[in-house]
PDB file of N, CA and C in Angstrom:
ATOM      1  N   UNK A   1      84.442-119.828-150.088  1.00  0.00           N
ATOM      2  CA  UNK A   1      83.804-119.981-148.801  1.00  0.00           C
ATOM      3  C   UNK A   1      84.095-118.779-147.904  1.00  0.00           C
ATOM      4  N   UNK A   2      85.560-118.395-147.798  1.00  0.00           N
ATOM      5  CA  UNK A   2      85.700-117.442-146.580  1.00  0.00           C
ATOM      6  C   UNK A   2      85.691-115.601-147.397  1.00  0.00           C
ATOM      7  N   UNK A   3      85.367-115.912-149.031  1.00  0.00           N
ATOM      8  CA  UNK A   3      85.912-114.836-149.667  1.00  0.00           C
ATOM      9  C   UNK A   3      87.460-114.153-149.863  1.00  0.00           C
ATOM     10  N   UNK A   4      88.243-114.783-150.046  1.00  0.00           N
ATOM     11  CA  UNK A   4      89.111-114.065-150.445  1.00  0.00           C
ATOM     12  C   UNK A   4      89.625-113.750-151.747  1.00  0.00           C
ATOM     13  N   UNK A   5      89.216-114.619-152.664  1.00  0.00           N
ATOM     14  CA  UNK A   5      89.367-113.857-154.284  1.00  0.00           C
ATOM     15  C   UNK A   5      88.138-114.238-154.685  1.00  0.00           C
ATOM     16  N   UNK A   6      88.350-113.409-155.854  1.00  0.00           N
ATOM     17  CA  UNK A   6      87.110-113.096-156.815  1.00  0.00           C
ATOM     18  C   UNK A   6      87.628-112.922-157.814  1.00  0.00           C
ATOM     19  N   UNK A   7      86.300-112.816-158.745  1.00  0.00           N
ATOM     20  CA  UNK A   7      86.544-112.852-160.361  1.00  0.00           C
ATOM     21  C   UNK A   7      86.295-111.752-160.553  1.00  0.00           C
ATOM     22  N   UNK A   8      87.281-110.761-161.599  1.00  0.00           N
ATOM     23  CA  UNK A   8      87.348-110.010-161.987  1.00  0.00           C
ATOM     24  C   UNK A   8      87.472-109.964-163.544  1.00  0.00           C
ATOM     25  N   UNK A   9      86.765-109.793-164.356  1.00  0.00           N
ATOM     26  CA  UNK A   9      86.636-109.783-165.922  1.00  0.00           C
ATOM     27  C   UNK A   9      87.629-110.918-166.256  1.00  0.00           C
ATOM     28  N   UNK A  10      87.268-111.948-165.321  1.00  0.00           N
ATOM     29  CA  UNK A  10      88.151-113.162-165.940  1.00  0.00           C
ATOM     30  C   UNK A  10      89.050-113.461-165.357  1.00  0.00           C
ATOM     31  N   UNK A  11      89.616-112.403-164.317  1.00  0.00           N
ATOM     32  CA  UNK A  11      91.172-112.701-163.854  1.00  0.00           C
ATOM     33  C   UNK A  11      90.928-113.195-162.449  1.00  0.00           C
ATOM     34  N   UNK A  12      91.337-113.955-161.606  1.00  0.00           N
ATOM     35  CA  UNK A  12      91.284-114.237-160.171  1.00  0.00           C
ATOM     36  C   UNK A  12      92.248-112.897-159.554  1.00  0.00           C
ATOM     37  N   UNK A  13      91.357-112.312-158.727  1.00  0.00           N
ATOM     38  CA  UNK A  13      91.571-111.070-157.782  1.00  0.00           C
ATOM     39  C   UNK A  13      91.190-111.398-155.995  1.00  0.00           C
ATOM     40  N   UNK A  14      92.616-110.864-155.435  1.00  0.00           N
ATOM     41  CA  UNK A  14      92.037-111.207-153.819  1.00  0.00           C
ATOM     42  C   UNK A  14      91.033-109.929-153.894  1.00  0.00           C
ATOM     43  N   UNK A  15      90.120-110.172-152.826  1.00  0.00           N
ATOM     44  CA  UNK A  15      89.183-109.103-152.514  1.00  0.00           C
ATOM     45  C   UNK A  15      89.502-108.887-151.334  1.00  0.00           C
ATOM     46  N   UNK A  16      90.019-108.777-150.339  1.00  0.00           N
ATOM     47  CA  UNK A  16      90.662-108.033-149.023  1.00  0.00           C
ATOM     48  C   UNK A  16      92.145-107.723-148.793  1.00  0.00           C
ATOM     49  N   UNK A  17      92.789-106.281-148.873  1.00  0.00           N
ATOM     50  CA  UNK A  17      93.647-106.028-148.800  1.00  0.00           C
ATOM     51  C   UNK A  17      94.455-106.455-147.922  1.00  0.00           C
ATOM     52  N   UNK A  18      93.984-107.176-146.685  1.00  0.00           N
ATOM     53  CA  UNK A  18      94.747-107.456-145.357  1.00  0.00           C
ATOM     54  C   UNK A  18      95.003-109.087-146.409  1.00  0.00           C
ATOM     55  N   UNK A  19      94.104-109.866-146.748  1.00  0.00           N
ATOM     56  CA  UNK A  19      94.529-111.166-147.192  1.00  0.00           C
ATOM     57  C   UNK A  19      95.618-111.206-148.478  1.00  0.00           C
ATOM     58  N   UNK A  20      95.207-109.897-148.964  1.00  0.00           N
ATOM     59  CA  UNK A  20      96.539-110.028-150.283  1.00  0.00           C
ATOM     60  C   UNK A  20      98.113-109.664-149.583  1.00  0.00           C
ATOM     61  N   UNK A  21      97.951-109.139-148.857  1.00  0.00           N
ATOM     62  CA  UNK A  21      99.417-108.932-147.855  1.00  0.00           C
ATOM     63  C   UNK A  21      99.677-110.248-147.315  1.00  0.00           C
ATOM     64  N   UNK A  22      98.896-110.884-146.623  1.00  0.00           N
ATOM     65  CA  UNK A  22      99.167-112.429-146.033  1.00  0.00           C
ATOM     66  C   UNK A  22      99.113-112.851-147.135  1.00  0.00           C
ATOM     67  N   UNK A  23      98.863-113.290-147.765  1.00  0.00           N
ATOM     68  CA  UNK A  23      99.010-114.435-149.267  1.00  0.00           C
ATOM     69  C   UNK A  23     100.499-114.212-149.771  1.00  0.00           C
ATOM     70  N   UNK A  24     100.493-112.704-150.385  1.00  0.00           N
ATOM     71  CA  UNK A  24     101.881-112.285-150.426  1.00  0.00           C
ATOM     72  C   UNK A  24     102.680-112.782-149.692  1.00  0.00           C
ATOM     73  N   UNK A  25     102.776-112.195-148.748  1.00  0.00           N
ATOM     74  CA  UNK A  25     103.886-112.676-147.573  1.00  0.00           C
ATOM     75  C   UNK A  25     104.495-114.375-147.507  1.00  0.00           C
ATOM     76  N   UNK A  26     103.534-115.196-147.603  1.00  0.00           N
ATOM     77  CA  UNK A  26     103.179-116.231-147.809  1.00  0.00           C
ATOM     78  C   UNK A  26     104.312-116.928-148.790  1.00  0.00           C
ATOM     79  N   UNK A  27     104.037-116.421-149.862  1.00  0.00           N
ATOM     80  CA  UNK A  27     104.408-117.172-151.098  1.00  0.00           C
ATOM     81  C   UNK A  27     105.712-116.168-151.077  1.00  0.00           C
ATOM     82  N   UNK A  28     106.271-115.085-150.683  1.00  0.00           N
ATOM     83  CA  UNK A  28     107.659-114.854-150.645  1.00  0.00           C
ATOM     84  C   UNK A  28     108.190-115.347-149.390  1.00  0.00           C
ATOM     85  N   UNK A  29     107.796-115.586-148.483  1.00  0.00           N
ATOM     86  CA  UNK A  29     108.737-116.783-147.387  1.00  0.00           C
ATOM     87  C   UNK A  29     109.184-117.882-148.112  1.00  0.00           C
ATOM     88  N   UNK A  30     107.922-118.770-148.621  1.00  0.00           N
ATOM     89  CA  UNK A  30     108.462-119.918-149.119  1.00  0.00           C
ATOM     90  C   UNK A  30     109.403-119.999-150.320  1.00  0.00           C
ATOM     91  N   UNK A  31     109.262-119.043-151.108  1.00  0.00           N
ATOM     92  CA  UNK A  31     110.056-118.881-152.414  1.00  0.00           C
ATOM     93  C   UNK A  31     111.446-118.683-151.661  1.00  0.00           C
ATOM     94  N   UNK A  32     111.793-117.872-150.429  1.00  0.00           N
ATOM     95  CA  UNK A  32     112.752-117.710-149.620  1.00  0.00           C
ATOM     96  C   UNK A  32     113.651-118.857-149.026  1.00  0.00           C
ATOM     97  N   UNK A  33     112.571-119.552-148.844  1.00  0.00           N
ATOM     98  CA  UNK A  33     113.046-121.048-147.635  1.00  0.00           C
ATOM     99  C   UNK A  33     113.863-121.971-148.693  1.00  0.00           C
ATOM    100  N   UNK A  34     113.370-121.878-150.060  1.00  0.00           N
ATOM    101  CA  UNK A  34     113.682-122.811-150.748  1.00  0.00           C
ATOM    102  C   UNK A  34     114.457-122.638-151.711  1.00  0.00           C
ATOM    103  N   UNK A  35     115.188-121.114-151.218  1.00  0.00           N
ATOM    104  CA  UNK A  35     116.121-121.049-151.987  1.00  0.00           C
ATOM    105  C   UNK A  35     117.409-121.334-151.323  1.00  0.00           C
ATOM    106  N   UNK A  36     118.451-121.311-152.932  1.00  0.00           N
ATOM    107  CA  UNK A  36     120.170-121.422-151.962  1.00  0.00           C
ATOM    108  C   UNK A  36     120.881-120.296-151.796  1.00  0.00           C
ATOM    109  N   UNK A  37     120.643-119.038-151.907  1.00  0.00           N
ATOM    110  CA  UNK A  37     120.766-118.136-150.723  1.00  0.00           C
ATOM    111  C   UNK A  37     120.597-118.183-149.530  1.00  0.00           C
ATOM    112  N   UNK A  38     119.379-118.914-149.292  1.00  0.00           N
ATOM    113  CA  UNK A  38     118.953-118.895-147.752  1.00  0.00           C
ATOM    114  C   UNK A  38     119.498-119.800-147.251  1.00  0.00           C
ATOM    115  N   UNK A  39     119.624-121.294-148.219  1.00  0.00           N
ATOM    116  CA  UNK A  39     120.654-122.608-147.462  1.00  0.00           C
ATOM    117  C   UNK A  39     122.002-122.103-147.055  1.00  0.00           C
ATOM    118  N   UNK A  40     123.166-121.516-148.060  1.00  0.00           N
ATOM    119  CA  UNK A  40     124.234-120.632-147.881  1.00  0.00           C
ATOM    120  C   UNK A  40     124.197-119.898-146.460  1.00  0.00           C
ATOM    121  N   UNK A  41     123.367-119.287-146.485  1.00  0.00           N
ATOM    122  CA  UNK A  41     123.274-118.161-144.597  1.00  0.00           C
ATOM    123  C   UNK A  41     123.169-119.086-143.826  1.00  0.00           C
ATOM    124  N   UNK A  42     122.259-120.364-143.770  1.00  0.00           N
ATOM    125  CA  UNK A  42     122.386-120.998-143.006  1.00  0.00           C
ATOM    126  C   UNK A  42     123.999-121.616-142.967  1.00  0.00           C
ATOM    127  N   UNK A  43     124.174-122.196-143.651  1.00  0.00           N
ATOM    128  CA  UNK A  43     125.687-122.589-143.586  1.00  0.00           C
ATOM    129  C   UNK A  43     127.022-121.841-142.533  1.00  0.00           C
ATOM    130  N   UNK A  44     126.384-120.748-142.839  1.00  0.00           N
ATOM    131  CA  UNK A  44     127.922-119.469-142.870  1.00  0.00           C
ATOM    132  C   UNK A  44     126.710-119.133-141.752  1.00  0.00           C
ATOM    133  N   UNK A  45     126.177-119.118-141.167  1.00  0.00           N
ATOM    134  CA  UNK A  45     125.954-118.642-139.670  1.00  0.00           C
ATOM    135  C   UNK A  45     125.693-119.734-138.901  1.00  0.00           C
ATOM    136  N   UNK A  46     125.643-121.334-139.043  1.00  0.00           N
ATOM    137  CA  UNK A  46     125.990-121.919-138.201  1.00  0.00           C
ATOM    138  C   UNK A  46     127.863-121.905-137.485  1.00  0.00           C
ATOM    139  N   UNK A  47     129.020-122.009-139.018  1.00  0.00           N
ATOM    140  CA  UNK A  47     129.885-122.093-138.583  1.00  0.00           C
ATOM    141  C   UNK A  47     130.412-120.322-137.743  1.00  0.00           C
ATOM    142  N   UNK A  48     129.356-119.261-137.995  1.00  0.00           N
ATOM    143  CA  UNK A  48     130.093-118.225-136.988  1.00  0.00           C
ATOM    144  C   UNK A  48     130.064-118.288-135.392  1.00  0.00           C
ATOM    145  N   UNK A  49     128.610-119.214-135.156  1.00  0.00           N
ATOM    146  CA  UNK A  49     127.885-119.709-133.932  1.00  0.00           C
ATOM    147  C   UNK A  49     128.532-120.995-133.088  1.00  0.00           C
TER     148      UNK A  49
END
């Protein structure tokens, strides 16, 4: 509907460079949030606070 991927000889391809940066971005926050590195910092910078 809004265009942002396309088919490319089979493969799903974003077609706007600004949306493959947001998509990106996207899916490494959440891969971030849900890790336990990130629970850990939280931990150890509530008790420095």
């Amino acid at each position: 509907m809004f265009g942002l991927v396309k088919n490319s000889e089979g493969n799903v391809a974003i077609s706007n460079r600004i949306f493959e940066t947001l998509l990106y971005n996207l899916f490494l926050s959440e891969e971030l949030v849900d890790s336990k590195e990130y629970d850990a910092g939280l931990q150890a910078r509530n008790q420095l606070f």
